[in-house]
C-alpha atoms as a PDB file:
ATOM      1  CA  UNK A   1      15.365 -42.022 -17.941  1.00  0.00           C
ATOM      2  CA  UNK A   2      18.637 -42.169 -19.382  1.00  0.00           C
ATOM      3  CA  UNK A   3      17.714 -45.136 -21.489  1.00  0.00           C
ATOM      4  CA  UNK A   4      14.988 -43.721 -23.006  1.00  0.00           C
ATOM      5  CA  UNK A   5      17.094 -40.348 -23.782  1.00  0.00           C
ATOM      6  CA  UNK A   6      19.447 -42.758 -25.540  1.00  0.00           C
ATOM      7  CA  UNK A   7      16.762 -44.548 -27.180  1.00  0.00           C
ATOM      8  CA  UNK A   8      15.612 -40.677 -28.474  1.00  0.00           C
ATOM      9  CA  UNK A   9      18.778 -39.976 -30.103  1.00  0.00           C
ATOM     10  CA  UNK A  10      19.690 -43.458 -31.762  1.00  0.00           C
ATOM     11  CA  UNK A  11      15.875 -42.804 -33.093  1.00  0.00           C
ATOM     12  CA  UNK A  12      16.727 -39.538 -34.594  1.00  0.00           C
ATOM     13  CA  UNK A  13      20.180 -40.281 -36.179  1.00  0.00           C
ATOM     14  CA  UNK A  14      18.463 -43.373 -38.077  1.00  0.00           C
ATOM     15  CA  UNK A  15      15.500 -41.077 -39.146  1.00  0.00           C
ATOM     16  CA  UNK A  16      18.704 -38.458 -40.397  1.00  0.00           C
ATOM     17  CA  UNK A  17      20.530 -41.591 -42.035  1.00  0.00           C
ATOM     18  CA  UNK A  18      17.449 -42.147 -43.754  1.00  0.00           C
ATOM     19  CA  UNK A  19      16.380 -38.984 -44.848  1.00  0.00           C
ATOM     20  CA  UNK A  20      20.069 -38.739 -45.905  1.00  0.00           C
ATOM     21  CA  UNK A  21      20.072 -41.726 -48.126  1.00  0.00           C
ATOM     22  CA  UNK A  22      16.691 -40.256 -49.587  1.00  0.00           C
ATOM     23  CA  UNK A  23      18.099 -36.901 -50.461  1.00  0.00           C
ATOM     24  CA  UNK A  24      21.377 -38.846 -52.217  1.00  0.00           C
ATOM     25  CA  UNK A  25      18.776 -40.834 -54.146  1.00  0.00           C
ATOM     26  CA  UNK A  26      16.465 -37.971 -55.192  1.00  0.00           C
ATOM     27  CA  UNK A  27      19.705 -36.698 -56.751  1.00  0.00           C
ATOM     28  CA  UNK A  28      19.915 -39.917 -59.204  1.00  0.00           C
ATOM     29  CA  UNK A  29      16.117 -40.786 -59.946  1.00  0.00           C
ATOM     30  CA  UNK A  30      13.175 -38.927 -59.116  1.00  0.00           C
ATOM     31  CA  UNK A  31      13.283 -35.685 -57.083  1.00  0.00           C
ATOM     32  CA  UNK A  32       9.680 -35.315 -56.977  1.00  0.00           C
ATOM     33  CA  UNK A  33       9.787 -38.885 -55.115  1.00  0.00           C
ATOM     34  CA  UNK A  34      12.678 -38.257 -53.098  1.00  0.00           C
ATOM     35  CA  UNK A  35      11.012 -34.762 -51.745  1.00  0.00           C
ATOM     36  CA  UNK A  36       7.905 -36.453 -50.816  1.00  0.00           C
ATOM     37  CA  UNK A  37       9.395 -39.399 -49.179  1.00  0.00           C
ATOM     38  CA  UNK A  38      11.680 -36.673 -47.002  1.00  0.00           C
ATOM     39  CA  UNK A  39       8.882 -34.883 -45.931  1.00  0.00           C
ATOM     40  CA  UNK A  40       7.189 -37.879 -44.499  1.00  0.00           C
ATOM     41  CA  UNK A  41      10.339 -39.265 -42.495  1.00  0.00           C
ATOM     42  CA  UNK A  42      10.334 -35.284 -41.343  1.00  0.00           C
ATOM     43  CA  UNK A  43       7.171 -35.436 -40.072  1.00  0.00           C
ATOM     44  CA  UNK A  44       7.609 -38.533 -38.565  1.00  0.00           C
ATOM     45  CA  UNK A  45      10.698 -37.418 -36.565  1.00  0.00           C
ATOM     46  CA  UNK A  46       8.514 -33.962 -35.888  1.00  0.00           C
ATOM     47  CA  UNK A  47       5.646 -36.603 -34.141  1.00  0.00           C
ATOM     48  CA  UNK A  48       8.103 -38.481 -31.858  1.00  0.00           C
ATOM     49  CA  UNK A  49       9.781 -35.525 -31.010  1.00  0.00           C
ATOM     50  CA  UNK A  50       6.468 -34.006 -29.835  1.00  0.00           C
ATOM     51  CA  UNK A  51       5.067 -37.406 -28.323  1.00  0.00           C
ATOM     52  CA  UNK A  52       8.549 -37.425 -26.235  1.00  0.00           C
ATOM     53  CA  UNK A  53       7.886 -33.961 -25.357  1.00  0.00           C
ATOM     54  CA  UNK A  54       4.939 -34.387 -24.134  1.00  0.00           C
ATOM     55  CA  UNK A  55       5.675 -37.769 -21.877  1.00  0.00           C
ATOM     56  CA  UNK A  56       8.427 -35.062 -20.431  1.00  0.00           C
ATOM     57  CA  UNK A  57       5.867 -32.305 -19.933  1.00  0.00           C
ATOM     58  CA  UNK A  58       3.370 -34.833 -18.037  1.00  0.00           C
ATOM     59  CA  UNK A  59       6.223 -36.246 -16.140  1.00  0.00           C
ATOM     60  CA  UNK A  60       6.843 -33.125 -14.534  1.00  0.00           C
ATOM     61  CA  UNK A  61       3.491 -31.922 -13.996  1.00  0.00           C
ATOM     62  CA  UNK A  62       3.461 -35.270 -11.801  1.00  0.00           C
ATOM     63  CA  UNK A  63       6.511 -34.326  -9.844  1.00  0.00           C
ATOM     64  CA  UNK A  64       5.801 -30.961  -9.321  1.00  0.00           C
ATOM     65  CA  UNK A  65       2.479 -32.386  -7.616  1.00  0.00           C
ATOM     66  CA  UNK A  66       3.963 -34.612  -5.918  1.00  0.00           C
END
């Protein structure tokens, strides 16, 4: 369990680092590009986060039962 929590958060800060570096480029070339690029690594992190979520949610539901 706490390996995968660990696993979550490295996941997260290299989708931030990347959506970082995106925004810094956007500034220098094309906005348009960077903006649309952003948006997909946001959804992205918005999907794991709910996949993880819901692993958690089903986890419990099994416990409780238990």
């Amino acid at each position: 369990m706490k390996k995968k929590v660990e696993d979550t958060l490295v996941r997260s800060v290299e989708l931030e680092n990347q959506a970082n570096k995106l925004m810094r480029r956007g500034t220098d070339q094309e906005p348009g590009l960077a903006t649309q690029q952003l948006k997909g690594v946001e959804k992205q992190m918005s999907l794991e986060i709910a996949a993880r979520e819901k692993k958690i949610q089903s986890r419990d539901r099994r416990i409780k039962d238990l």
